[in-house]
C-alpha atoms as a PDB file:
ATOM      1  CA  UNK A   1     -12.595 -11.326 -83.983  1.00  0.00           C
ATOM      2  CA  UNK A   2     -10.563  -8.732 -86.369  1.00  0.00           C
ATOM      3  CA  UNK A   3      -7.505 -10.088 -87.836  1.00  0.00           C
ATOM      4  CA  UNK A   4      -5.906  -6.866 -85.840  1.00  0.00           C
ATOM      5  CA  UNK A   5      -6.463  -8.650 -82.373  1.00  0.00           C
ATOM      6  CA  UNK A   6      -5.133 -11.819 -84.309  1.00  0.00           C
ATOM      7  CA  UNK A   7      -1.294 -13.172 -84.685  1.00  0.00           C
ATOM      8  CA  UNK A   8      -0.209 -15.768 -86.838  1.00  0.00           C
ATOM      9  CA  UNK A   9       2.976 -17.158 -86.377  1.00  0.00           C
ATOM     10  CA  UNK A  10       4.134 -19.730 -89.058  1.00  0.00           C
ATOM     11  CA  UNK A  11       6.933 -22.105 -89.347  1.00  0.00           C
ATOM     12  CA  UNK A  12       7.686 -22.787 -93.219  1.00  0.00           C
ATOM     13  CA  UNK A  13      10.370 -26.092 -91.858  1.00  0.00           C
ATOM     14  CA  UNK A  14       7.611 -28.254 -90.345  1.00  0.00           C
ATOM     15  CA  UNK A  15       6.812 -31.482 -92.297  1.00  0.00           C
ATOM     16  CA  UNK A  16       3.584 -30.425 -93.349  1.00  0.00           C
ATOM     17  CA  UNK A  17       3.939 -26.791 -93.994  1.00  0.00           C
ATOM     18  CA  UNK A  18       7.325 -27.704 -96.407  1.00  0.00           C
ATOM     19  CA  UNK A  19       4.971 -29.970 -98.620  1.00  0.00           C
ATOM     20  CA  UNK A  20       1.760 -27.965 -98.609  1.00  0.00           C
ATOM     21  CA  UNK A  21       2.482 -24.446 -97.761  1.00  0.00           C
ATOM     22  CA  UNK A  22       1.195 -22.629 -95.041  1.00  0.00           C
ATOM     23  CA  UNK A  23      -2.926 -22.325 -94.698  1.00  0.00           C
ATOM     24  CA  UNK A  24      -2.095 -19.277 -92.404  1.00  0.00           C
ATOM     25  CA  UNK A  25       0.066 -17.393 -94.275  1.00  0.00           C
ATOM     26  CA  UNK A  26      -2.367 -17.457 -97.413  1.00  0.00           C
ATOM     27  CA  UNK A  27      -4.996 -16.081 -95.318  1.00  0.00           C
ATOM     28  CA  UNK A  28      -3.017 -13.648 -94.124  1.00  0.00           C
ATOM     29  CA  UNK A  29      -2.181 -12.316 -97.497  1.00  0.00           C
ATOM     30  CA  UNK A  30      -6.083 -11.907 -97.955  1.00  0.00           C
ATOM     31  CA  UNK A  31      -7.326 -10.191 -94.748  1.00  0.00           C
ATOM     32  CA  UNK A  32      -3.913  -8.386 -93.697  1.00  0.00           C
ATOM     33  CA  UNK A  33      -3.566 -10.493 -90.368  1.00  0.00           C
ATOM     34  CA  UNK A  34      -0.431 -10.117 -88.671  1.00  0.00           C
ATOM     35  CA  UNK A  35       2.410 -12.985 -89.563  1.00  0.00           C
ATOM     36  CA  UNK A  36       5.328 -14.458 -88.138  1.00  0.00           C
ATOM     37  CA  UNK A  37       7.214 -16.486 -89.835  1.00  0.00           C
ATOM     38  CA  UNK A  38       9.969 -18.480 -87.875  1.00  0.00           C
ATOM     39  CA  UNK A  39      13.706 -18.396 -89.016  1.00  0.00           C
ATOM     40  CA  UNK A  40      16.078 -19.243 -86.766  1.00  0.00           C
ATOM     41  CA  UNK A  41      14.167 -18.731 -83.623  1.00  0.00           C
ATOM     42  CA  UNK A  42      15.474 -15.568 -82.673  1.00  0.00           C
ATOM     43  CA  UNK A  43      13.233 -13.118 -83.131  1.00  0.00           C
ATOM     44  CA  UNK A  44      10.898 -14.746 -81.238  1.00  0.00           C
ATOM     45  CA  UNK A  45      10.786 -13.045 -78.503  1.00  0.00           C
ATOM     46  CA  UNK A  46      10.625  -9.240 -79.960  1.00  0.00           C
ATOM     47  CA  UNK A  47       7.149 -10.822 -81.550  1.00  0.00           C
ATOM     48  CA  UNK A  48       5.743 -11.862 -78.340  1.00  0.00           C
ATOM     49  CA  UNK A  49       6.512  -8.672 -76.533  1.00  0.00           C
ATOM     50  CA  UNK A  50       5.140  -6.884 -79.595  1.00  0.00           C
ATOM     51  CA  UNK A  51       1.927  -8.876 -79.154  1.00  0.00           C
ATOM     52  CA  UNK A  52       2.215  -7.947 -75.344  1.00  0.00           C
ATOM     53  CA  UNK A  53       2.328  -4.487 -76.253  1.00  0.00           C
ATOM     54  CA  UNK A  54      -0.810  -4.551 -78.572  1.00  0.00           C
ATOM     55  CA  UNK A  55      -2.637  -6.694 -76.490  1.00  0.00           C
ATOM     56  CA  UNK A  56      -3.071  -9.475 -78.769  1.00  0.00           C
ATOM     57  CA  UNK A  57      -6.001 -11.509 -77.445  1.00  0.00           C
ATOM     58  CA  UNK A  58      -5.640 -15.050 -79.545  1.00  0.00           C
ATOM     59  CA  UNK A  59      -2.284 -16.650 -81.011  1.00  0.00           C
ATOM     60  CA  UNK A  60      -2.452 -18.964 -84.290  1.00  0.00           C
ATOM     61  CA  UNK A  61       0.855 -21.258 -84.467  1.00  0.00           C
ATOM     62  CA  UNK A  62       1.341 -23.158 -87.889  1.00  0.00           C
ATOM     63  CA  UNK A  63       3.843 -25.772 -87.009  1.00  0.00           C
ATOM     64  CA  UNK A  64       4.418 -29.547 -85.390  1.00  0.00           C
ATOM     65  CA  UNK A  65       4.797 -29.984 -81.679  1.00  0.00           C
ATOM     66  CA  UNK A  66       8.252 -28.759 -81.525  1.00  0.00           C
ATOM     67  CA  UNK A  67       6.849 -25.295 -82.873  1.00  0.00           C
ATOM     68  CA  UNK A  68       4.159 -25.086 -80.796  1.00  0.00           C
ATOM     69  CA  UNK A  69       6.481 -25.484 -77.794  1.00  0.00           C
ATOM     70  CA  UNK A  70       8.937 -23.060 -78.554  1.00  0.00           C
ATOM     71  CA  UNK A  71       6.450 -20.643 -79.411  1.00  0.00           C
ATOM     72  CA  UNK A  72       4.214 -21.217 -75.986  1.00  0.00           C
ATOM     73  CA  UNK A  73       7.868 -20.728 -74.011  1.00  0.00           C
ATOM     74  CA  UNK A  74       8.269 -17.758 -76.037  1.00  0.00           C
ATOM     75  CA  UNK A  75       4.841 -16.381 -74.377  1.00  0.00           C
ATOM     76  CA  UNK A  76       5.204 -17.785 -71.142  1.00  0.00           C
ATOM     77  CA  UNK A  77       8.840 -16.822 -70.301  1.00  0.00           C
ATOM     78  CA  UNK A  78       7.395 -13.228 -70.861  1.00  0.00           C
ATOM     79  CA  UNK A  79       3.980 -14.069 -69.025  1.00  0.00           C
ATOM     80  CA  UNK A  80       4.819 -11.080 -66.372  1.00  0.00           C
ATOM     81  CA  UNK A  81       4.710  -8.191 -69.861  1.00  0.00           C
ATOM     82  CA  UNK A  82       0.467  -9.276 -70.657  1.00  0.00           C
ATOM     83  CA  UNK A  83      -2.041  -7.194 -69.179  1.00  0.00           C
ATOM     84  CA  UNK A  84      -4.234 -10.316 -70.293  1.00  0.00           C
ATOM     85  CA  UNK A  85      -2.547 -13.487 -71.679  1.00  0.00           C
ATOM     86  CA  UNK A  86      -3.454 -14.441 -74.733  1.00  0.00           C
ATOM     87  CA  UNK A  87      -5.378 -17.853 -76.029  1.00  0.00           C
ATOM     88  CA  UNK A  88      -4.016 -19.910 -78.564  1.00  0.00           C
ATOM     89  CA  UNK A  89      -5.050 -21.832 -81.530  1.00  0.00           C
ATOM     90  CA  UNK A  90      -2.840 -24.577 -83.311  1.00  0.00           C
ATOM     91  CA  UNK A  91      -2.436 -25.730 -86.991  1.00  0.00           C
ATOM     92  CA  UNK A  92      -1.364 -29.088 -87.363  1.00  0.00           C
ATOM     93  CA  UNK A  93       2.102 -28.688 -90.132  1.00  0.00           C
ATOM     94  CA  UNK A  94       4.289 -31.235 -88.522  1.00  0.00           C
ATOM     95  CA  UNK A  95       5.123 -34.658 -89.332  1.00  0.00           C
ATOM     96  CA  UNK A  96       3.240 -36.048 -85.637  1.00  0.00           C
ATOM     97  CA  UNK A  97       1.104 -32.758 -84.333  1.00  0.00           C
ATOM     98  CA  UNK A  98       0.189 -34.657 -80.687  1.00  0.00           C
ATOM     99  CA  UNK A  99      -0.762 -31.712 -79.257  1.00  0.00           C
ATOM    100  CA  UNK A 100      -3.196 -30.285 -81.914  1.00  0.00           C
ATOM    101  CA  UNK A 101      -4.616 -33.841 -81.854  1.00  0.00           C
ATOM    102  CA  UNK A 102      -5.581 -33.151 -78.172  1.00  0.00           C
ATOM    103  CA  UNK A 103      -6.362 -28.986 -78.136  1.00  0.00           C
ATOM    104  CA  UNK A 104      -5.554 -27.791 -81.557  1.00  0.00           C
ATOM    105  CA  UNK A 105      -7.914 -27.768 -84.864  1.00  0.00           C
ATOM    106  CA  UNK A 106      -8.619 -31.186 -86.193  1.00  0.00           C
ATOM    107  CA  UNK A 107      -7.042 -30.104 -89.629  1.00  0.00           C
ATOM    108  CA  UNK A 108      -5.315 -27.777 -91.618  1.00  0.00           C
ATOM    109  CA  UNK A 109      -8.982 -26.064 -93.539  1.00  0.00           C
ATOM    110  CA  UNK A 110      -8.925 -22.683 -94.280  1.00  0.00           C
ATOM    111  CA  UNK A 111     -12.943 -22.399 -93.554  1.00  0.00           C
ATOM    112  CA  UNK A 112     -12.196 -23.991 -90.004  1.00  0.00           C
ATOM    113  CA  UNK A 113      -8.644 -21.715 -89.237  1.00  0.00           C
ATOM    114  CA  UNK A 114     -11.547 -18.566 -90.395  1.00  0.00           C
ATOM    115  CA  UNK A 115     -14.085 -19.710 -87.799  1.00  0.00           C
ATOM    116  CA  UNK A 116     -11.965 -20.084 -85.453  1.00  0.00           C
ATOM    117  CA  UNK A 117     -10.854 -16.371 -85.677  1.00  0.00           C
ATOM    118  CA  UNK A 118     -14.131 -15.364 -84.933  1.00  0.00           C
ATOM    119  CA  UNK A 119     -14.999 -17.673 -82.295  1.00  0.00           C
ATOM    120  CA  UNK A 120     -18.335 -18.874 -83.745  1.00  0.00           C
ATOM    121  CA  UNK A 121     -19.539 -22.063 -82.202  1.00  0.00           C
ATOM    122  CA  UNK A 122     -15.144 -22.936 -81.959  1.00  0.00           C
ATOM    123  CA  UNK A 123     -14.784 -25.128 -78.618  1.00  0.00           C
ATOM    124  CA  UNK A 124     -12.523 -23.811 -75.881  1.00  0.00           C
ATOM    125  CA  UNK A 125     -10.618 -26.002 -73.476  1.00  0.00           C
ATOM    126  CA  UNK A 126      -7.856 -24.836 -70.649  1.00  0.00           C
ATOM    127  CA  UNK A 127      -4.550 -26.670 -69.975  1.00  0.00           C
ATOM    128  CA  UNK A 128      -1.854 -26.524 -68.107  1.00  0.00           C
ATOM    129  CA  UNK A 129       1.537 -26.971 -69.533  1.00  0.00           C
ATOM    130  CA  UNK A 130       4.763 -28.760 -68.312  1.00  0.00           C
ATOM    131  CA  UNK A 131       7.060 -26.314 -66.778  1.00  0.00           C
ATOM    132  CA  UNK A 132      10.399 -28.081 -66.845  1.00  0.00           C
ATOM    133  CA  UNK A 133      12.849 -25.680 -64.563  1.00  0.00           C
ATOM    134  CA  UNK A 134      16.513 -26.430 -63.860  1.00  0.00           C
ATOM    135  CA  UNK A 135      19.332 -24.012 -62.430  1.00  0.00           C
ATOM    136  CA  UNK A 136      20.865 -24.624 -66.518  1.00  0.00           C
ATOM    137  CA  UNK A 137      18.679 -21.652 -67.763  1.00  0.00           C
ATOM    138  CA  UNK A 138      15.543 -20.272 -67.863  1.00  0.00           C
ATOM    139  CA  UNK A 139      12.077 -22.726 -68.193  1.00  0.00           C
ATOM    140  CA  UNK A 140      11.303 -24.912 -70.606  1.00  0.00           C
ATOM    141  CA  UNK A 141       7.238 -25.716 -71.251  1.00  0.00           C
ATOM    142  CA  UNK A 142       5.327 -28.224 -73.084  1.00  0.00           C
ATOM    143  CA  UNK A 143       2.826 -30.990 -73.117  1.00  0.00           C
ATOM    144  CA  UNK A 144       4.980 -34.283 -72.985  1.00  0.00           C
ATOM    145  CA  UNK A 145       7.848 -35.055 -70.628  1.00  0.00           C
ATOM    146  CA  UNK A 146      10.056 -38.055 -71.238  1.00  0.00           C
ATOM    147  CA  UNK A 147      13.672 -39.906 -70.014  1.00  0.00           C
ATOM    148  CA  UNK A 148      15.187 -42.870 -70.744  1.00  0.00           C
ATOM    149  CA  UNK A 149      13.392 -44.955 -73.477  1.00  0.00           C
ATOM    150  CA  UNK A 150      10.810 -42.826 -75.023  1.00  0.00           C
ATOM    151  CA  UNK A 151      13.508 -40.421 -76.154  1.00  0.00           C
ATOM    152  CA  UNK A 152      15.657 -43.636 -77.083  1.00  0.00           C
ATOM    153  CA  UNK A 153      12.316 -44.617 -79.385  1.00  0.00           C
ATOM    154  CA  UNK A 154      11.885 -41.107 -80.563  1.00  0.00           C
ATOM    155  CA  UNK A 155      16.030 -41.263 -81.729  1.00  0.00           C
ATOM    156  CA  UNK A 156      15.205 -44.666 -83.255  1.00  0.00           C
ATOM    157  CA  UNK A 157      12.036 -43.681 -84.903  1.00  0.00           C
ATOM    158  CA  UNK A 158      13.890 -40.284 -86.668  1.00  0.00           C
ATOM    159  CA  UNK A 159      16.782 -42.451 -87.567  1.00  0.00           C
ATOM    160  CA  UNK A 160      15.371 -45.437 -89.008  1.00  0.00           C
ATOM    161  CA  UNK A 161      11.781 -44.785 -89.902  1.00  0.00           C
ATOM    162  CA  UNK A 162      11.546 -41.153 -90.959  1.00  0.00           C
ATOM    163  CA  UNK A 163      14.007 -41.561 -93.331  1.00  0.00           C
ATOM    164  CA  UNK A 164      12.009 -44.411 -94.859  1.00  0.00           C
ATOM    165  CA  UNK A 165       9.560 -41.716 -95.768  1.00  0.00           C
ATOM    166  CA  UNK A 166       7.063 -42.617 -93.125  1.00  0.00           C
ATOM    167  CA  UNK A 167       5.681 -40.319 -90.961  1.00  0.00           C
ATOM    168  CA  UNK A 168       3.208 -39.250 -88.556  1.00  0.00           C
ATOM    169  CA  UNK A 169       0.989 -41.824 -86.219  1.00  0.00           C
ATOM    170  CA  UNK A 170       2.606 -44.754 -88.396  1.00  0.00           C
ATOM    171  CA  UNK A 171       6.192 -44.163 -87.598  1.00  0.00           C
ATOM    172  CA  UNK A 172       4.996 -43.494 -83.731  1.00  0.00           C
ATOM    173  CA  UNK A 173       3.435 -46.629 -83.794  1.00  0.00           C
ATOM    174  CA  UNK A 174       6.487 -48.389 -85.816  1.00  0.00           C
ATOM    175  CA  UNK A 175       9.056 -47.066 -82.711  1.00  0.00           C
ATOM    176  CA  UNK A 176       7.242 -48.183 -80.118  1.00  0.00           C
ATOM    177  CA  UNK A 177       6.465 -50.971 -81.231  1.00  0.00           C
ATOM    178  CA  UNK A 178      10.183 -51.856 -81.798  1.00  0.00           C
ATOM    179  CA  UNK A 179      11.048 -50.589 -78.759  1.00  0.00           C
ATOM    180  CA  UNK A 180       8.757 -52.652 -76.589  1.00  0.00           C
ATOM    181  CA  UNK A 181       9.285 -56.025 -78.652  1.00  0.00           C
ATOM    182  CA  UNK A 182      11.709 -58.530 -77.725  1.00  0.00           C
ATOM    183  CA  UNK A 183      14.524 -56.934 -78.830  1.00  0.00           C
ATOM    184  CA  UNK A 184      14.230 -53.481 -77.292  1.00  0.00           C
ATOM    185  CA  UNK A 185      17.510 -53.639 -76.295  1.00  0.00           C
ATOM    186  CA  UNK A 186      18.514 -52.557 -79.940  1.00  0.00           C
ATOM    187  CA  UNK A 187      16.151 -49.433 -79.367  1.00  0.00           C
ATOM    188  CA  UNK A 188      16.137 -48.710 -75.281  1.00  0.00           C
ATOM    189  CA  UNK A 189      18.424 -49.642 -72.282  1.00  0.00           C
ATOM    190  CA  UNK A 190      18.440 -48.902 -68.538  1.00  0.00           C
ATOM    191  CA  UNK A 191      20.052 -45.672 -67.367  1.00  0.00           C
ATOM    192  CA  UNK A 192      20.623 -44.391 -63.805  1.00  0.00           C
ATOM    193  CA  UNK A 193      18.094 -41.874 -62.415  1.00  0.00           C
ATOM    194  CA  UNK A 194      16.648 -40.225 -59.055  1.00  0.00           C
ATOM    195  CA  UNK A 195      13.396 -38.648 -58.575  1.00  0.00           C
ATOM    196  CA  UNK A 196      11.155 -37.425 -56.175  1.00  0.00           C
ATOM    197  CA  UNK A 197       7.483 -37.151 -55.990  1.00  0.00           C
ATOM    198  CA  UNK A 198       4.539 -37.226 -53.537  1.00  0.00           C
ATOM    199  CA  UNK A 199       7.131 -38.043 -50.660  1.00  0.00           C
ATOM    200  CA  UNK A 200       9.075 -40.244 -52.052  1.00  0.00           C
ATOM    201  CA  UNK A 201      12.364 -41.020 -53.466  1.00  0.00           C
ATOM    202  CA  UNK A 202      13.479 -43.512 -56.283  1.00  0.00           C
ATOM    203  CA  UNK A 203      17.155 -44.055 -57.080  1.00  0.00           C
ATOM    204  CA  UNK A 204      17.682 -46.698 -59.531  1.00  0.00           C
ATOM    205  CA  UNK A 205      17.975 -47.953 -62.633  1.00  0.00           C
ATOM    206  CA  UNK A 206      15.012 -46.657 -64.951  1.00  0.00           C
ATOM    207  CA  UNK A 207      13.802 -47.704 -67.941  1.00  0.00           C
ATOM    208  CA  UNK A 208      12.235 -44.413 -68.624  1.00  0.00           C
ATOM    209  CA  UNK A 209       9.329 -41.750 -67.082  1.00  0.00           C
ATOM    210  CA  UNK A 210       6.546 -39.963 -69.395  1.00  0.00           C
ATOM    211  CA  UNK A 211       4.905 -37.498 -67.243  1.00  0.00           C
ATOM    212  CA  UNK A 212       1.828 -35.293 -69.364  1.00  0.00           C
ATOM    213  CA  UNK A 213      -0.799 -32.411 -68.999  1.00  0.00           C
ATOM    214  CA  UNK A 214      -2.882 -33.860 -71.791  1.00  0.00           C
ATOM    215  CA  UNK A 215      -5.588 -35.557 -71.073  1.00  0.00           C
ATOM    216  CA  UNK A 216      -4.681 -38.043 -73.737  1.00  0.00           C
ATOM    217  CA  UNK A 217      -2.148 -38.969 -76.219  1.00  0.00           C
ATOM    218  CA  UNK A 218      -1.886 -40.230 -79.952  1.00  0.00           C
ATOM    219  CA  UNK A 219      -2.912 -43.321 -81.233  1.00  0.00           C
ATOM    220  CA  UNK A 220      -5.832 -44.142 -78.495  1.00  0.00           C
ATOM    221  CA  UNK A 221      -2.569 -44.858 -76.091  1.00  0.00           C
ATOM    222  CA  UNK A 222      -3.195 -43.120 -72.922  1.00  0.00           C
ATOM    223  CA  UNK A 223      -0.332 -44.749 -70.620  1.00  0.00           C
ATOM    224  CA  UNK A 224      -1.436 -43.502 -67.189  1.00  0.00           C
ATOM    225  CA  UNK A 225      -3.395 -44.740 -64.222  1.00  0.00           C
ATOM    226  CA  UNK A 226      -2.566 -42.669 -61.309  1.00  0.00           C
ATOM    227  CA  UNK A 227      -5.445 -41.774 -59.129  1.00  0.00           C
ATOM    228  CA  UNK A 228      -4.140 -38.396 -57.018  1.00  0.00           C
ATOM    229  CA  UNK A 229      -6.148 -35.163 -57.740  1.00  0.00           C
ATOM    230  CA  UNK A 230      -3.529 -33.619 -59.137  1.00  0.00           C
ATOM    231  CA  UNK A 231      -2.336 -32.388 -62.755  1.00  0.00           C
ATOM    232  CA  UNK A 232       0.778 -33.909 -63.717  1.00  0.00           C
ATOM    233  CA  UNK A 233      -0.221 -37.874 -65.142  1.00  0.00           C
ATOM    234  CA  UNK A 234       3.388 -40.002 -64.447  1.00  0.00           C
ATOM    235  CA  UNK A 235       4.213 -43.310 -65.749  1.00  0.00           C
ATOM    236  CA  UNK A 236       7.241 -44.912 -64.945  1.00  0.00           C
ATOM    237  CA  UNK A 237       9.524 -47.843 -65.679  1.00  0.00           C
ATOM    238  CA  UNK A 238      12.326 -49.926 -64.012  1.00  0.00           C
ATOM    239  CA  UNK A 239      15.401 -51.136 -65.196  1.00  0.00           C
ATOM    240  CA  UNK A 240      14.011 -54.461 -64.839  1.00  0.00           C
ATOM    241  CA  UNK A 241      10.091 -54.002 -66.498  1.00  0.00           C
ATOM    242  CA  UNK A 242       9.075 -57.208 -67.675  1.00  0.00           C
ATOM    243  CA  UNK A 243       6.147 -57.723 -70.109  1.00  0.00           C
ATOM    244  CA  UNK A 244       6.423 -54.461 -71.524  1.00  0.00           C
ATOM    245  CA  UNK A 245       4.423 -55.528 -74.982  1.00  0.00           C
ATOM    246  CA  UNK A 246       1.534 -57.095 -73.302  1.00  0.00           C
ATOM    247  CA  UNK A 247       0.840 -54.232 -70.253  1.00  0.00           C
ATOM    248  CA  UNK A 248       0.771 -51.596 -73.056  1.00  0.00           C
ATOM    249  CA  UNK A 249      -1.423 -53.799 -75.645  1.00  0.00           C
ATOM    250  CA  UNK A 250      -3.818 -53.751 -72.118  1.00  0.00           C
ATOM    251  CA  UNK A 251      -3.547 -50.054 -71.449  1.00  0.00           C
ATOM    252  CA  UNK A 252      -3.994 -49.491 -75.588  1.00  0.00           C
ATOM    253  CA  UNK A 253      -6.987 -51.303 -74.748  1.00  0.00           C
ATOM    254  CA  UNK A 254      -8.448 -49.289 -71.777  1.00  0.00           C
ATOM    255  CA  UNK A 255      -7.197 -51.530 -69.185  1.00  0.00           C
ATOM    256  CA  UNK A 256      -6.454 -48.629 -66.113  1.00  0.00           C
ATOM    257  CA  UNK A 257      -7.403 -50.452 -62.961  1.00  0.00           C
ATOM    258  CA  UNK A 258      -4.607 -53.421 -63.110  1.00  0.00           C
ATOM    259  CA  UNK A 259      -1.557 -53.308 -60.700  1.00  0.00           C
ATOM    260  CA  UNK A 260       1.701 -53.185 -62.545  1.00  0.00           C
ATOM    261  CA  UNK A 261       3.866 -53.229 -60.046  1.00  0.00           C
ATOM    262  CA  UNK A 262       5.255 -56.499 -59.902  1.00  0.00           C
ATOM    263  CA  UNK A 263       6.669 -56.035 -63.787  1.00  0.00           C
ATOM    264  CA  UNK A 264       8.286 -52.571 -62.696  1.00  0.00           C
ATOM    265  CA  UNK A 265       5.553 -50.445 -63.704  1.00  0.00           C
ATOM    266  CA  UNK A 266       4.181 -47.482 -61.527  1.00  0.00           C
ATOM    267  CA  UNK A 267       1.813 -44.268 -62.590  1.00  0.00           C
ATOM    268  CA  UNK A 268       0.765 -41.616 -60.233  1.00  0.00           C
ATOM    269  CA  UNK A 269      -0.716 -38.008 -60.426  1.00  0.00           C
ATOM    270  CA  UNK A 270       1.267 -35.388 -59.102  1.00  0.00           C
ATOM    271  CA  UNK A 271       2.000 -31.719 -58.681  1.00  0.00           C
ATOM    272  CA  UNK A 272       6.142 -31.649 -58.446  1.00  0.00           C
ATOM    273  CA  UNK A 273       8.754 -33.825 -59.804  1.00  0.00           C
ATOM    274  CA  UNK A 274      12.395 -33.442 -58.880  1.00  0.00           C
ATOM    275  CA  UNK A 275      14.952 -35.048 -60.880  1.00  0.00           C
ATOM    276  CA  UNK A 276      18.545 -35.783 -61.063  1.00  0.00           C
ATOM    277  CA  UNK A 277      19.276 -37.621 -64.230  1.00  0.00           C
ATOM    278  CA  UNK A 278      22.397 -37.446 -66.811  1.00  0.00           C
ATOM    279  CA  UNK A 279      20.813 -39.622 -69.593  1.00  0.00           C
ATOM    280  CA  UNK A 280      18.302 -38.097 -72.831  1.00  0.00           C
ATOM    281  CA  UNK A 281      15.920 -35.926 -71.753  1.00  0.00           C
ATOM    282  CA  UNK A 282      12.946 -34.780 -74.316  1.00  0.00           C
ATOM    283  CA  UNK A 283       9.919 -32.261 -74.575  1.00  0.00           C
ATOM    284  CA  UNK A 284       7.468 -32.682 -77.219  1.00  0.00           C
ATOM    285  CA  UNK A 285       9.838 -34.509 -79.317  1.00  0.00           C
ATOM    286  CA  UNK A 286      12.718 -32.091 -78.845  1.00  0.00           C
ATOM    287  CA  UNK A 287      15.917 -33.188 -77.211  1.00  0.00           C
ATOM    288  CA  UNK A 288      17.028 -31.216 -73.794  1.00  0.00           C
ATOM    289  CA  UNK A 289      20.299 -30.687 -72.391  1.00  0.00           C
ATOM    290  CA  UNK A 290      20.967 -30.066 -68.651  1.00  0.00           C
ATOM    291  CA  UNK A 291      24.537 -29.386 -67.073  1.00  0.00           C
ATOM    292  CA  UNK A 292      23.734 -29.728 -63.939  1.00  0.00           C
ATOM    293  CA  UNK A 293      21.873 -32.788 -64.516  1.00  0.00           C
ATOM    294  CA  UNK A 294      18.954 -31.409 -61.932  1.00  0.00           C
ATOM    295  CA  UNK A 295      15.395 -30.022 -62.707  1.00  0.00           C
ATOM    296  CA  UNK A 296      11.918 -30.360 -62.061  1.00  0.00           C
ATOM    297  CA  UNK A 297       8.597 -30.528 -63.269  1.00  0.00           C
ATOM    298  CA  UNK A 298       5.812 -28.339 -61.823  1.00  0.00           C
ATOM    299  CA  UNK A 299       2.163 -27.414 -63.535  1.00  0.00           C
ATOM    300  CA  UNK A 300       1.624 -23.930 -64.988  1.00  0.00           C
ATOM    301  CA  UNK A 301      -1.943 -21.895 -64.799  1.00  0.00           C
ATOM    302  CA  UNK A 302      -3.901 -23.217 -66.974  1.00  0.00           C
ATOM    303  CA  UNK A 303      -3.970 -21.861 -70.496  1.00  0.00           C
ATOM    304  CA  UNK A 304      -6.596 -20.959 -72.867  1.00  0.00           C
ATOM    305  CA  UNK A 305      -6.754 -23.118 -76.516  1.00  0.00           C
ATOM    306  CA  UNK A 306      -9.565 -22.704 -79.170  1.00  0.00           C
ATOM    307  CA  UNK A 307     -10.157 -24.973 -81.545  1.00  0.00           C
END
C-alpha cells in the first residue's frame, strides 16, 4: 500500500511517544505519508471526514488506549460519510497499550509499522467494539467497559503508583492487586447500581462490572466465563464478593469452569446491557460522565485491525 491510501494520526502526550518520539511521524517525514498529530482533540473530526473524502483505506494511531479510543469514536461517529470503512493499525505509545496487546503491532519497530503498510504477510483480525450509548450525548466506543471498582483501582493506580514512576503491566498488576487484598476497602467500595441483561434485572449493591470485546486482556488475566454465543464477555461483582484474591489467582490461572456464585461472582455473554448507575464509569482507562445516569452497552460491526 502507498503512503497516499495511508493516515497516520499521532499523539505526541502518550507515555511512550513523550519519552521516545513518535516512530510514525519519522516515517512520515521520509515517505510523505499523511500525519495527524493530536492537540486538543478538536480537529479530530475534520481529519476523519477528510479521510472519508479520500477514501483512506487503513488508519495508523500512535498513542495508548485512551488515543486509540478517541480516535476509533472519531471514525465511527462518522461511519454513515465512508463509502468503505477503513482498517486500522495501532502503535503501542502509552504507558498500558491493552488494546495493541490484543489487535495492535507487538511493538513500536519502524521495519514492522513499514510492513504493515504494505500488508505483506501482516495478520488481520476483526472486532467489534463497545458502543456505550446514553441520552447524555452522542456514543462512546472502545474495548473495555468498567463501574464500580475497576475504575476505583484505575484512580488508585494513577494516584499512587504512576507517580512512583511505574508504569505499564507493573502498575496494573500493583492496583489490582491492592485492590483485591484485604484491605480493598482503602482502594474499592460498594456503590448502588441496576442493570439489565439477557432478561434479567439486578438492583443492588455492586462491587463493580467489566464487560469486553477482546478476546483477552493484559497480564494473562482473562476474567470471564460466560458461555452465551454472544459478543459482549460480562463479569460482575456484588457488594458482598467474598474471596476476591483467591477466585482471580484461579481465573489468572485458567480456571473458567468453577461456579462463583456463592462469593457474589457472575459472568455471562451478552448482546445488550442497560444500566442505571450514578457512581465512576470508565472506557479504556478514561473516566465517563453521564447526567442522566442511564446508558447501555450494545456490540458494533465488527472492525478491521492489521497488525
Amino acid at each position: 500500500m502507498s503512503p497516499a491510501n495511508t493516515l497516520f494520526i499521532v499523539n505526541h502526550l502518550s507515555e511512550r511517544v513523550a519519552r521516545k518520539g513518535s516512530v510514525l511521524e519519522a516515517i512520515s517525514g521520509d515517505t510523505q505519508t499523511p500525519l495527524h498529530t493530536l492537540g486538543n482533540f478538536e480537529d479530530l473530526p475534520d481529519t476523519v471526514l477528510r479521510a472519508a473524502k479520500n477514501k483512506t483505506p487503513h488508519i495508523f494511531i500512535e498513542g495508548g488506549d485512551g488515543t486509540v479510543q478517541s480516535v476509533l469514536t472519531a471514525f465511527l461517529r462518522r461511519k454513515d460519510q465512508f463509502e468503505a470503512f477503513p482498517t486500522f493499525s495501532i502503535v503501542p505509545g502509552g504507558m498500558t497499550n491493552q488494546v495493541a496487546k490484543n489487535i495492535g503491532l507487538i511493538s513500536a519497530s519502524r521495519s514492522l509499522i513499514e510492513k504493515t503498510m504494505t500488508h505483506v504477510q501482516a495478520p488481520t483480525s476483526t472486532v467489534p467494539l463497545l458502543r456505550v450509548a446514553s441520552p447524555d450525548h452522542d456514543p462512546f466506543y472502545g474495548f473495555l467497559f468498567s463501574t464500580g471498582g475497576l475504575p476505583m483501582i484505575t484512580e488508585y493506580t494513577k494516584s499512587n503508583i504512576h507517580n512512583k514512576g511505574i508504569g505499564g503491566s507493573l502498575a496494573v498488576a500493583g492496583g489490582i492487586l491492592r485492590g483485591i487484598s484485604g484491605k480493598r476497602e482503602d482502594v474499592m467500595y460498594p456503590t448502588e447500581i441496576t442493570l439489565e441483561l439477557n432478561g434479567q434485572t439486578i438492583s443492588e449493591d455492586h462491587l463493580g462490572t467489566v464487560v469486553t470485546t477482546l478476546p483477552g486482556l493484559i497480564l494473562g488475566l482473562d476474567p470471564f466465563w460466560g458461555t452465551e454465543d454472544a459478543p459482549l464477555r460480562v463479569t460482575y461483582g456484588r457488594g458482598d464478593t467474598r474471596r476476591l484474591y483467591k477466585h482471580v489467582a484461579g481465573l489468572w490461572a485458567g480456571q473458567k469452569s468453577k461456579d462463583r456464585s456463592k462469593d457474589g461472582l457472575k459472568s455471562w455473554n451478552t448482546h445488550k446491557i442497560d444500566y442505571q448507575y450514578s457512581g465512576p464509569v470508565v472506557l479504556d482507562g478514561e473516566a465517563l460522565d453521564f447526567p442522566s445516569h442511564e446508558f447501555s452497552l450494545t456490540p458494533t460491526d465488527p472492525i478491521g485491525f492489521v497488525y
